[in-house]
N, C-alpha and C. Protein backbone atom coordinates (compact mmCIF):
# COMPACT_ATOMS: atom_id res chain seq x y z
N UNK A 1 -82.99 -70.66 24.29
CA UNK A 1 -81.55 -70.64 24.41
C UNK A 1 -81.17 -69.60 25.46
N UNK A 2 -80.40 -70.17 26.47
CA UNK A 2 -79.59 -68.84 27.71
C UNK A 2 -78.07 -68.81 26.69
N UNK A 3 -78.16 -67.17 26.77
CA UNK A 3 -76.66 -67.08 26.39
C UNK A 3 -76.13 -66.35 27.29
N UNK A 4 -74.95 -66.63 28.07
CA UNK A 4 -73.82 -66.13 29.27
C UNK A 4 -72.07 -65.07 28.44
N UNK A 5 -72.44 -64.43 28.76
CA UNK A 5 -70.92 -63.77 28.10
C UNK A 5 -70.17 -63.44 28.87
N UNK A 6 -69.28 -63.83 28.96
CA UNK A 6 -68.81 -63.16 30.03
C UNK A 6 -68.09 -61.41 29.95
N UNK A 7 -67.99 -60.82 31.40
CA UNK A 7 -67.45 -59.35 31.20
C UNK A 7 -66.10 -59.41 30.27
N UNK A 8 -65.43 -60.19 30.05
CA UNK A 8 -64.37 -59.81 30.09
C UNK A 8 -64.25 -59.55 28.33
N UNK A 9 -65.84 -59.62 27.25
CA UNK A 9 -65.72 -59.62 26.33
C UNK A 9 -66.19 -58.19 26.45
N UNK A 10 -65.32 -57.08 25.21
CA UNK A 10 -65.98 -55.60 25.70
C UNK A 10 -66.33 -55.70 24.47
N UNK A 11 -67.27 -55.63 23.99
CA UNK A 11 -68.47 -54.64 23.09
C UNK A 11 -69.69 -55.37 23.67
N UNK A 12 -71.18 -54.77 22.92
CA UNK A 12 -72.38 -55.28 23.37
C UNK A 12 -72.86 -56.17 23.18
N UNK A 13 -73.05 -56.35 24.59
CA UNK A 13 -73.29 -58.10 24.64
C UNK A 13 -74.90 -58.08 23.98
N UNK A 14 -75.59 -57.02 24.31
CA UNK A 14 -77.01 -57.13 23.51
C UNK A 14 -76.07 -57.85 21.83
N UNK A 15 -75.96 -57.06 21.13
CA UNK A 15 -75.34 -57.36 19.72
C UNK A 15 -74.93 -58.68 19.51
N UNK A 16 -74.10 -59.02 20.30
CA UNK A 16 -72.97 -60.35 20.42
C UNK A 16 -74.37 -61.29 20.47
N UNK A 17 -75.42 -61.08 21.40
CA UNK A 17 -76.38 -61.97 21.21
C UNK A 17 -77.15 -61.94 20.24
N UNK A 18 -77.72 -60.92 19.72
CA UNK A 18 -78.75 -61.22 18.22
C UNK A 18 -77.83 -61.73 17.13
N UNK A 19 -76.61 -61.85 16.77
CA UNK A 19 -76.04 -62.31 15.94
C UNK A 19 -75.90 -64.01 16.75
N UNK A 20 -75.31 -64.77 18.06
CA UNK A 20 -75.77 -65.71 18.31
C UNK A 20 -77.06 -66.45 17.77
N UNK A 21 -78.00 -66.15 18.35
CA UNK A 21 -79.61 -66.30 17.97
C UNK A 21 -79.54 -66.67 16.41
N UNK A 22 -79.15 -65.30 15.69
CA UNK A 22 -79.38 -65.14 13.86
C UNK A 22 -78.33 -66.53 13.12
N UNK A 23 -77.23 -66.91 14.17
CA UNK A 23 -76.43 -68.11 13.59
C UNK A 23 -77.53 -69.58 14.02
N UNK A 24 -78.36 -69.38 14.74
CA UNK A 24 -78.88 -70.66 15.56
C UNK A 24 -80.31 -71.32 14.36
N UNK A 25 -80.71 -70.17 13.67
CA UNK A 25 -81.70 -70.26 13.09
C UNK A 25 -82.17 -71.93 12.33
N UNK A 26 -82.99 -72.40 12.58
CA UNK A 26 -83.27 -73.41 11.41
C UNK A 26 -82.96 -74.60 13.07
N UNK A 27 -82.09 -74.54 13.86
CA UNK A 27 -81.88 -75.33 15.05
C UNK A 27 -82.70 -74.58 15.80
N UNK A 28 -83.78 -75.90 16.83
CA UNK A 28 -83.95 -75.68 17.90
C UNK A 28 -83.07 -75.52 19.07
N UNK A 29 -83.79 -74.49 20.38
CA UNK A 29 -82.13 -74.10 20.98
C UNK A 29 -83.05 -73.82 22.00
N UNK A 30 -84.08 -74.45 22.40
CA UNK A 30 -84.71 -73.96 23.44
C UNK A 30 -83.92 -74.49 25.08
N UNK A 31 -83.23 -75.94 24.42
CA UNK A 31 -82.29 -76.66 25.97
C UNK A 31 -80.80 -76.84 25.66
N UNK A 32 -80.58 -75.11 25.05
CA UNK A 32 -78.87 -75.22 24.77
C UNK A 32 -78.80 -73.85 25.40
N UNK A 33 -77.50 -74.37 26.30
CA UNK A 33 -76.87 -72.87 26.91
C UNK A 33 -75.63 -72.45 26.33
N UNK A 34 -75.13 -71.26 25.74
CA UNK A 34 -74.08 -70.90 25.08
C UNK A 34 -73.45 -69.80 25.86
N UNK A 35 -72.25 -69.91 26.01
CA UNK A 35 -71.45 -69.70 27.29
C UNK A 35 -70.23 -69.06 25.65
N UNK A 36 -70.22 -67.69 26.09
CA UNK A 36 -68.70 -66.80 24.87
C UNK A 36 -67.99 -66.34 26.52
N UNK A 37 -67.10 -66.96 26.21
CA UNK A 37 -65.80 -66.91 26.78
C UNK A 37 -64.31 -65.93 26.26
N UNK A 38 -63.74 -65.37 27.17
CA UNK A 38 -62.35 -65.18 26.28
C UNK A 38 -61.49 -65.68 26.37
N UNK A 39 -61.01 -65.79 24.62
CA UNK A 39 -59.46 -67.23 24.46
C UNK A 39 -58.51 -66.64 25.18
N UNK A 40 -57.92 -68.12 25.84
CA UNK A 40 -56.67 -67.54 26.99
C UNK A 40 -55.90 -67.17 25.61
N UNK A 41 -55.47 -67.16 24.46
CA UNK A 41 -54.69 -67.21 23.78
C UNK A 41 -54.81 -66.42 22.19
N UNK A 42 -54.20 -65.94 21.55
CA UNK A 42 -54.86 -65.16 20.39
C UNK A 42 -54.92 -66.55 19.28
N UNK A 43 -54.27 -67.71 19.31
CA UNK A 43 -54.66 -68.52 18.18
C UNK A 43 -56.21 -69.60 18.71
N UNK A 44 -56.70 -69.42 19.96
CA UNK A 44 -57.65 -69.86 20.07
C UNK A 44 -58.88 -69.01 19.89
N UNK A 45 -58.78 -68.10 19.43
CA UNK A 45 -59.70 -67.05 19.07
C UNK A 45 -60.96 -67.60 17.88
N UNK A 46 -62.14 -67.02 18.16
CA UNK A 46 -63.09 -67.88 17.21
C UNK A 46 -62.98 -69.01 16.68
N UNK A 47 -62.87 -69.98 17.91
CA UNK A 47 -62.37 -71.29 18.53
C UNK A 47 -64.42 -71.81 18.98
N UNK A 48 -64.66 -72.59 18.62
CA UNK A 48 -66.07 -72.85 19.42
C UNK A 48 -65.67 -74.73 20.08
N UNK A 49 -66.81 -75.14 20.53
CA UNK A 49 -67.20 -76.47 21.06
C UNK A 49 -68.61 -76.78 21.51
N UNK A 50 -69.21 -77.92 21.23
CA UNK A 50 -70.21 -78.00 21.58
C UNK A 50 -70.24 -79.64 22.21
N UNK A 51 -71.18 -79.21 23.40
CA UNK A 51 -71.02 -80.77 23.84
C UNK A 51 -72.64 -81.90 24.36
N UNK A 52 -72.25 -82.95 24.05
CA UNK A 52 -73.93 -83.68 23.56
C UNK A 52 -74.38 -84.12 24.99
N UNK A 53 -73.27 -84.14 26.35
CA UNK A 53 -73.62 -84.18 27.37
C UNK A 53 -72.47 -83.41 28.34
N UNK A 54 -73.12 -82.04 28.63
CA UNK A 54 -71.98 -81.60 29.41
C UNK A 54 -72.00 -81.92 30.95
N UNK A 55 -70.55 -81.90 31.61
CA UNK A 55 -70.11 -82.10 32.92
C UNK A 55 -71.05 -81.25 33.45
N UNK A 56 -71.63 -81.53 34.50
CA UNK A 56 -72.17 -80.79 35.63
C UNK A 56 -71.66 -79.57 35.57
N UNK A 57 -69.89 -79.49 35.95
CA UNK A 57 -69.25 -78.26 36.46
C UNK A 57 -69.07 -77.70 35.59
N UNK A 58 -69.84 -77.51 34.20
CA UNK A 58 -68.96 -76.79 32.96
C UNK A 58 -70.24 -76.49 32.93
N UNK A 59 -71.72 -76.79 33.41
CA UNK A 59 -72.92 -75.98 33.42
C UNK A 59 -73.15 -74.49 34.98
N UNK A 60 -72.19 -75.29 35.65
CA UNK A 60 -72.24 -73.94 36.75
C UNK A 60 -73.65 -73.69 37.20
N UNK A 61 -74.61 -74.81 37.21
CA UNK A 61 -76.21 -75.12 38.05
C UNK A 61 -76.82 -74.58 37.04
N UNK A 62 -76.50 -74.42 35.68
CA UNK A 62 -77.56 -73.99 34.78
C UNK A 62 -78.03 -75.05 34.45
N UNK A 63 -79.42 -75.11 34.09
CA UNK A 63 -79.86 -75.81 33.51
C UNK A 63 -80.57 -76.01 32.01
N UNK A 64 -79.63 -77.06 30.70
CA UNK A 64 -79.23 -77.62 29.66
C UNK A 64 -78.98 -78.59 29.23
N UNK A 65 -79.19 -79.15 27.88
CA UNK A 65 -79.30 -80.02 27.84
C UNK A 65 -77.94 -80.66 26.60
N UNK A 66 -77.40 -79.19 26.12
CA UNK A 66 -76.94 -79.03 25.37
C UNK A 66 -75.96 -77.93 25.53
N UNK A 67 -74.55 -77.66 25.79
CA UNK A 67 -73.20 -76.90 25.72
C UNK A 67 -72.62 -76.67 24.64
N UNK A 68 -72.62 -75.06 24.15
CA UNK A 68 -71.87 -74.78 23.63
C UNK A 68 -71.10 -73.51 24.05
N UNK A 69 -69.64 -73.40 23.70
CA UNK A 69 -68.70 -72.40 24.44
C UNK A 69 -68.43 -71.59 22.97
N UNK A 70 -67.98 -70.71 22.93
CA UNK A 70 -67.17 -70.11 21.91
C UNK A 70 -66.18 -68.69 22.36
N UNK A 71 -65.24 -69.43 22.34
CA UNK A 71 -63.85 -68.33 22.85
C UNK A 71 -63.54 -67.53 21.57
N UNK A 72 -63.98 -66.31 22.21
CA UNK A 72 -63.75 -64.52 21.54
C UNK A 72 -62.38 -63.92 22.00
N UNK A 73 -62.12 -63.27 21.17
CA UNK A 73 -60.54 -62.24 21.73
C UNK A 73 -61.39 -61.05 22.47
N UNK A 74 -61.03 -60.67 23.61
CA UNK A 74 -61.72 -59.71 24.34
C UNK A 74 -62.55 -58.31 23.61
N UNK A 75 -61.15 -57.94 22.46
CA UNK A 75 -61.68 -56.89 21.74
C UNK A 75 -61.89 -57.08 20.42
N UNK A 76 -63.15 -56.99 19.76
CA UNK A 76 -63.34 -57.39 18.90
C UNK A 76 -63.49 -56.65 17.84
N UNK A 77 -62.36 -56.56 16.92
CA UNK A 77 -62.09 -55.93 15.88
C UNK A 77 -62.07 -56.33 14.54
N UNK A 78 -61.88 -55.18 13.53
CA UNK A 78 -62.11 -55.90 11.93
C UNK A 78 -60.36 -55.22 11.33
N UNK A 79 -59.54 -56.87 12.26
CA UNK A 79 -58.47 -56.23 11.84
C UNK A 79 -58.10 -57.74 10.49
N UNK A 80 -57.53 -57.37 9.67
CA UNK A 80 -57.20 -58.74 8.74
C UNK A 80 -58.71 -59.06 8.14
N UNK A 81 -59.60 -58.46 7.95
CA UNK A 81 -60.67 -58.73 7.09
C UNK A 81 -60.30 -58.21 5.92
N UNK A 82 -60.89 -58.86 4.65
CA UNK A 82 -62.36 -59.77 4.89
C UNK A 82 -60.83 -61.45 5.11
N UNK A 83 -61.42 -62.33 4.98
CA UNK A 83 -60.22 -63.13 6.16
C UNK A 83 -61.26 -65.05 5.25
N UNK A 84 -60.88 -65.32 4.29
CA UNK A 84 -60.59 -66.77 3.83
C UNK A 84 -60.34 -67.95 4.32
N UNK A 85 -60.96 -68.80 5.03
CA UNK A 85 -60.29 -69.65 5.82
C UNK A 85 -61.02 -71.30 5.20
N UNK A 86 -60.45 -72.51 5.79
CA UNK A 86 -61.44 -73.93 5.54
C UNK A 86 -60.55 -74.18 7.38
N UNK A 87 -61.68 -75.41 7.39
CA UNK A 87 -61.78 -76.09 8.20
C UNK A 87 -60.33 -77.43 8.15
N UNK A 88 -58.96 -76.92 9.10
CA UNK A 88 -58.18 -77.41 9.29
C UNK A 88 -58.06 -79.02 8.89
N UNK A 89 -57.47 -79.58 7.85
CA UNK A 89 -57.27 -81.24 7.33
C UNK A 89 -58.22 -81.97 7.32
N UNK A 90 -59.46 -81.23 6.57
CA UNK A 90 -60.58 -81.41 5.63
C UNK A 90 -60.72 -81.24 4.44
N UNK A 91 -59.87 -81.67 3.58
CA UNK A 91 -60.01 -81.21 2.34
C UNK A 91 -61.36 -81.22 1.86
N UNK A 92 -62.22 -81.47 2.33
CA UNK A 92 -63.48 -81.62 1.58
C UNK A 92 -64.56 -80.12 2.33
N UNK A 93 -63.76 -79.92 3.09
CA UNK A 93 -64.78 -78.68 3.82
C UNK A 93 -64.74 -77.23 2.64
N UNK A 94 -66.17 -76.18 3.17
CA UNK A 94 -65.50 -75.35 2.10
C UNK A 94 -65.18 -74.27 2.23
N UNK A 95 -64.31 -73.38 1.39
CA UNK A 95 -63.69 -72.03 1.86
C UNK A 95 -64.73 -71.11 2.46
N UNK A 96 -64.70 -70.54 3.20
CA UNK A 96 -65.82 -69.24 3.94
C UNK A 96 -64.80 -68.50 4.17
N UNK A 97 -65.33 -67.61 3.60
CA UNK A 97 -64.91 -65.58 3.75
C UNK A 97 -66.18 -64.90 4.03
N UNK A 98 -65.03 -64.51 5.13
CA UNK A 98 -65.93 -63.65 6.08
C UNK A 98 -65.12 -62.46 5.98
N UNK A 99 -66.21 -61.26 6.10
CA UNK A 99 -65.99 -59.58 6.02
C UNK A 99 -65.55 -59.09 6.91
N UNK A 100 -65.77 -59.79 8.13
CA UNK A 100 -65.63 -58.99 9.92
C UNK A 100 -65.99 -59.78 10.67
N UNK A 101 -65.81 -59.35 11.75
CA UNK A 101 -65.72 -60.25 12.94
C UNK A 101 -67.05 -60.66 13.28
N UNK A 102 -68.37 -59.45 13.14
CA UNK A 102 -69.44 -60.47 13.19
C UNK A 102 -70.08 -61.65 12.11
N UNK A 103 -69.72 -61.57 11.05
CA UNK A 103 -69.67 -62.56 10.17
C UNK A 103 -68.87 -63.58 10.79
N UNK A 104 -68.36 -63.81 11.51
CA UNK A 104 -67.03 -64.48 12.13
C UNK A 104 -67.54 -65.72 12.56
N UNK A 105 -68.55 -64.54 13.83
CA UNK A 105 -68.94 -65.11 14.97
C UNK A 105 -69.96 -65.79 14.51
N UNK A 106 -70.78 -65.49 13.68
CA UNK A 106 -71.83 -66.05 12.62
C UNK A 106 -71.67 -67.10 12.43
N UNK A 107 -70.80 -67.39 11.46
CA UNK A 107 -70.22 -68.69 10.77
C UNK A 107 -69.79 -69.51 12.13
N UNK A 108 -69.19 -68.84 13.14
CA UNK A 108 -68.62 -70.14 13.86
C UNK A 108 -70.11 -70.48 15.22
N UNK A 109 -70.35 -69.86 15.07
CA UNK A 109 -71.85 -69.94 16.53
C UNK A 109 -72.99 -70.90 15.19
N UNK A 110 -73.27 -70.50 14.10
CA UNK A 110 -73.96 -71.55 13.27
C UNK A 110 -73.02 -73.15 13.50
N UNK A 111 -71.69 -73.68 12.64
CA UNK A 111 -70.94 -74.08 12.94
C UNK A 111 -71.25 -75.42 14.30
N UNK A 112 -71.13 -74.60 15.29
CA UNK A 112 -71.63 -75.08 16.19
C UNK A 112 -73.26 -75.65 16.61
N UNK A 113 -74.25 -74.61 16.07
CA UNK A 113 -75.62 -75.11 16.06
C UNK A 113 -75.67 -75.95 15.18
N UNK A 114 -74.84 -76.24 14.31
CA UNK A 114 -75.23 -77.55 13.47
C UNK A 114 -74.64 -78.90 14.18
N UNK A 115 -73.54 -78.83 15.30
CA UNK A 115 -73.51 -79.58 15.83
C UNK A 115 -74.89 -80.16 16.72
N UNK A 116 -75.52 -79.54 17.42
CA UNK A 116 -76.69 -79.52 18.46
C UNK A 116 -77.03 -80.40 18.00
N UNK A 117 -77.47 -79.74 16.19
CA UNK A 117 -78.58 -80.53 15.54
C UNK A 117 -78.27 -82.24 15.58
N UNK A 118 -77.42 -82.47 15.23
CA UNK A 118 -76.25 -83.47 15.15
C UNK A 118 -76.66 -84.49 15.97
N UNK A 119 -76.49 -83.67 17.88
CA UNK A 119 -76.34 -84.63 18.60
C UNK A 119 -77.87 -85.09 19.10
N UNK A 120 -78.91 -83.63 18.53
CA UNK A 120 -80.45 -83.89 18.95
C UNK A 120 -80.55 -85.00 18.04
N UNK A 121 -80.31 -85.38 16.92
CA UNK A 121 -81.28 -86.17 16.00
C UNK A 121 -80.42 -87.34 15.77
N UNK A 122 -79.19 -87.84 16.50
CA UNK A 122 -78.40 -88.85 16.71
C UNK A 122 -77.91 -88.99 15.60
N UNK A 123 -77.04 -87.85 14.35
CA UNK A 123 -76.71 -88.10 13.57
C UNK A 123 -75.12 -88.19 13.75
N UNK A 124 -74.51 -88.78 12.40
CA UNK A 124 -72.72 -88.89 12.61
C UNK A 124 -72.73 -87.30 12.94
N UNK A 125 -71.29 -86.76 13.85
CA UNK A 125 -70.50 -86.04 14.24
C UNK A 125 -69.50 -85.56 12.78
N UNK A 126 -70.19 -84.61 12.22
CA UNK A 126 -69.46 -84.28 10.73
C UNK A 126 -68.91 -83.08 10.73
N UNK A 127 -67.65 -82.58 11.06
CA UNK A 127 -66.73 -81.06 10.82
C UNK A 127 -67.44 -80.63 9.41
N UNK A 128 -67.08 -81.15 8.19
CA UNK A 128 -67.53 -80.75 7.02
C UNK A 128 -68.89 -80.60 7.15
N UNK A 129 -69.95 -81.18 7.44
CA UNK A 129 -71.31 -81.31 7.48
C UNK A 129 -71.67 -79.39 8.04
N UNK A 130 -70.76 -79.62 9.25
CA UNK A 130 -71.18 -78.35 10.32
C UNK A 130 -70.79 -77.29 9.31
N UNK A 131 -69.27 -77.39 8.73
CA UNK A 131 -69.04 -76.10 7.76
C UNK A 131 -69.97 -76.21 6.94
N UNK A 132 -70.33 -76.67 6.14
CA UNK A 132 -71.29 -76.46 5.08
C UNK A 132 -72.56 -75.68 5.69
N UNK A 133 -73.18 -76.12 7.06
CA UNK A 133 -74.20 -75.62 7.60
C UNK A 133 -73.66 -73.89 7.65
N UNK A 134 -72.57 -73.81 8.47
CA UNK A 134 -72.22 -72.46 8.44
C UNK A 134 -72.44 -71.67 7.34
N UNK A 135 -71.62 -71.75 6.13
CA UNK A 135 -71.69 -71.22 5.23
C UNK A 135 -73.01 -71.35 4.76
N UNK A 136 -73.89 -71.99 4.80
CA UNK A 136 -75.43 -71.66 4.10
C UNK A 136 -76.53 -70.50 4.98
N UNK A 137 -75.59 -70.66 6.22
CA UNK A 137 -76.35 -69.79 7.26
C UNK A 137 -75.65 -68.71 7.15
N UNK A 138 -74.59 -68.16 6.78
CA UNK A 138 -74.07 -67.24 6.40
C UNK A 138 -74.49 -66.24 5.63
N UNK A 139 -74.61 -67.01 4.80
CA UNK A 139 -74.98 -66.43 3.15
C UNK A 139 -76.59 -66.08 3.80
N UNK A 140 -77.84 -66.61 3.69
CA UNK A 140 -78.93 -66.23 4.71
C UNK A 140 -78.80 -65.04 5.34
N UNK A 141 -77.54 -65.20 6.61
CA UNK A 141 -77.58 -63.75 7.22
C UNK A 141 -77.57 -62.56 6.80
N UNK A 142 -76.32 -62.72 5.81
CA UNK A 142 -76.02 -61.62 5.08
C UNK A 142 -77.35 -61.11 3.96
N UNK A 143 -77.82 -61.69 3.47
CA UNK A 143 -79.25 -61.59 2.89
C UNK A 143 -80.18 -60.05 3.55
N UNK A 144 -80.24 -60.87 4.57
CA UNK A 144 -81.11 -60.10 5.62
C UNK A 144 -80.45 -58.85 6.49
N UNK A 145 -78.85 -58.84 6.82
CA UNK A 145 -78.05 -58.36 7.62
C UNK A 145 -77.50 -56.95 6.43
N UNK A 146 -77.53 -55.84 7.39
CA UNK A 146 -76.99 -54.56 6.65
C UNK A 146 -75.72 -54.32 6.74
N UNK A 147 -74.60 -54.44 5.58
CA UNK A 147 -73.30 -54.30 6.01
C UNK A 147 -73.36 -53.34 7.11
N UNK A 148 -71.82 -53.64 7.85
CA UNK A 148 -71.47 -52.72 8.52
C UNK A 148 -71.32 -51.02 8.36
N UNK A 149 -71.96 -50.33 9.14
CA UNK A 149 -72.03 -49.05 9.03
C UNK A 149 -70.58 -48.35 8.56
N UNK A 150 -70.56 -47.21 7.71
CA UNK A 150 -69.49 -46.67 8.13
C UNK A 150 -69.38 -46.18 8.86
N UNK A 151 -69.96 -45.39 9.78
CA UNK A 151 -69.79 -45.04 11.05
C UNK A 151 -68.93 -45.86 11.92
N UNK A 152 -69.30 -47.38 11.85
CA UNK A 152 -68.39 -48.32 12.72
C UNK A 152 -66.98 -48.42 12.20
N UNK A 153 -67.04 -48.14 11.09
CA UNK A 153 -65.42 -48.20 10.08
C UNK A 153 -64.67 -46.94 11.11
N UNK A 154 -65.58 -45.47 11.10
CA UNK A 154 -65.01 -44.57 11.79
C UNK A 154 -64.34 -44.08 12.84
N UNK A 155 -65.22 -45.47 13.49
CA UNK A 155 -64.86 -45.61 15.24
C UNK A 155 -63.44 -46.31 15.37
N UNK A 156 -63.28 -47.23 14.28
CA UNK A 156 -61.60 -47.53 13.95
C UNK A 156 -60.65 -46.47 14.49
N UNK A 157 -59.55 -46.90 15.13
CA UNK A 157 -58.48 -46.11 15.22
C UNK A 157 -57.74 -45.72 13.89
N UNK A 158 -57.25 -44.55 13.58
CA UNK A 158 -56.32 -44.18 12.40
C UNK A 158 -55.45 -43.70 13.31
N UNK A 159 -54.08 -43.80 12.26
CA UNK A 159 -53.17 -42.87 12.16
C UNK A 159 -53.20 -41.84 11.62
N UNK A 160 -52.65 -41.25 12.86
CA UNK A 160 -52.64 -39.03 12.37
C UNK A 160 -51.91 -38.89 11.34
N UNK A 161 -52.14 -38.04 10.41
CA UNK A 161 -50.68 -37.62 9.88
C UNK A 161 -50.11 -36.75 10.48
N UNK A 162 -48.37 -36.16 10.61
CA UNK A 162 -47.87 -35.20 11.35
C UNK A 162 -48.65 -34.06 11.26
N UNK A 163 -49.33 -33.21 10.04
CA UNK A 163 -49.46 -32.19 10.81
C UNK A 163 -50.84 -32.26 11.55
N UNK A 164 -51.90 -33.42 11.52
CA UNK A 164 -52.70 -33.22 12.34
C UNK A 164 -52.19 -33.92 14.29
N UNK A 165 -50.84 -34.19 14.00
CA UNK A 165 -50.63 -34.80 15.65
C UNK A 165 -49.88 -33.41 16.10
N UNK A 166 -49.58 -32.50 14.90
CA UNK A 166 -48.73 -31.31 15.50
C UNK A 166 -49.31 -30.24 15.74
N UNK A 167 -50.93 -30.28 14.78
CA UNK A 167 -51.89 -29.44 15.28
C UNK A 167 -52.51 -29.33 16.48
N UNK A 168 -53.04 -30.57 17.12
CA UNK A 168 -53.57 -31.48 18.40
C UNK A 168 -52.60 -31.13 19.64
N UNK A 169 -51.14 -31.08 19.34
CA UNK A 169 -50.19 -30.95 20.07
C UNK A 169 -50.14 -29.61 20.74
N UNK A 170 -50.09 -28.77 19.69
CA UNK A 170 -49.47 -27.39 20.11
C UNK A 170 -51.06 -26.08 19.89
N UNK A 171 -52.23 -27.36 19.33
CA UNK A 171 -53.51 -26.42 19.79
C UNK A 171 -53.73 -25.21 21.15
């Protein structure tokens, strides 16, 4: 698997990729290129697509056999976690809660590798099928995956209280 990120996503792209990879598991991905993009828009955010024959110009001379994109919000934060969601006028898909944003990306980069699988082994094109894949690859990750540090909780922005913005101030 080549994965392309582009700059305009800021944290580490090392990271952003072993969690890629850790969603791909169980799919072969040796002739899929995955291209994280940022959403022009905040409701297209952890937005993916995968495609069973991509345009020439949407490979940019890479060579694949298999496209998948997934549009990130530039900065990637754990704001509105842990965060409940299903798969839009599927009643049959199933709820996934996710803790943070790399759980996010998890669920939706699996999501998508279950499409691959899909189009490698000429099976129906199933939204529910793919959620279900997510969520079993989820649960897996987390298995193996060490919550988030608090340290990373730390790196969060807070609010001062006055007298520490009046201490800072007039230090």
């Amino acid at each position: 698997m080549r994965i392309a990120i582009s700059p305009d996503i800021r944290t580490d792209h090392a990271h952003l990729s072993g969690l890629i990879v850790d969603a791909f598991q169980g799919v072969p991905a040796f002739d899929v290129l995955v291209r994280v993009e940022r959403a022009k828009r905040p409701a297209l955010s952890f937005a993916g697509r995968a495609y069973p024959e991509p345009p020439p110009s949407m490979l940019r001379g890479e060579q694949a056999r298999y496209l998948v994109r997934l549009m990130l919000p530039s900065a990637l934060r754990n704001r509105a976690y842990p965060k409940t969601y299903r798969y839009s006028k599927r009643k049959t898909a199933p709820w996934i809660t996710v803790r943070d944003w790399r759980e996010r990306l998890v669920a939706l980069a699996a999501h998508e590798a279950c499409h691959v699988h899909q189009f490698r082994e000429g099976l129906r094109r199933s939204e529910v099928q793919a959620e279900r894949w997510a969520a079993k690859v989820l649960l897996s990750w987390r298995e193996r995956e060490p919550p988030a540090e608090p340290a990373d909780l730390e790196r969060q922005p807070r609010q001062l209280s006055l007298d520490e913005a009046l201490a800072s101030t007039y230090a």
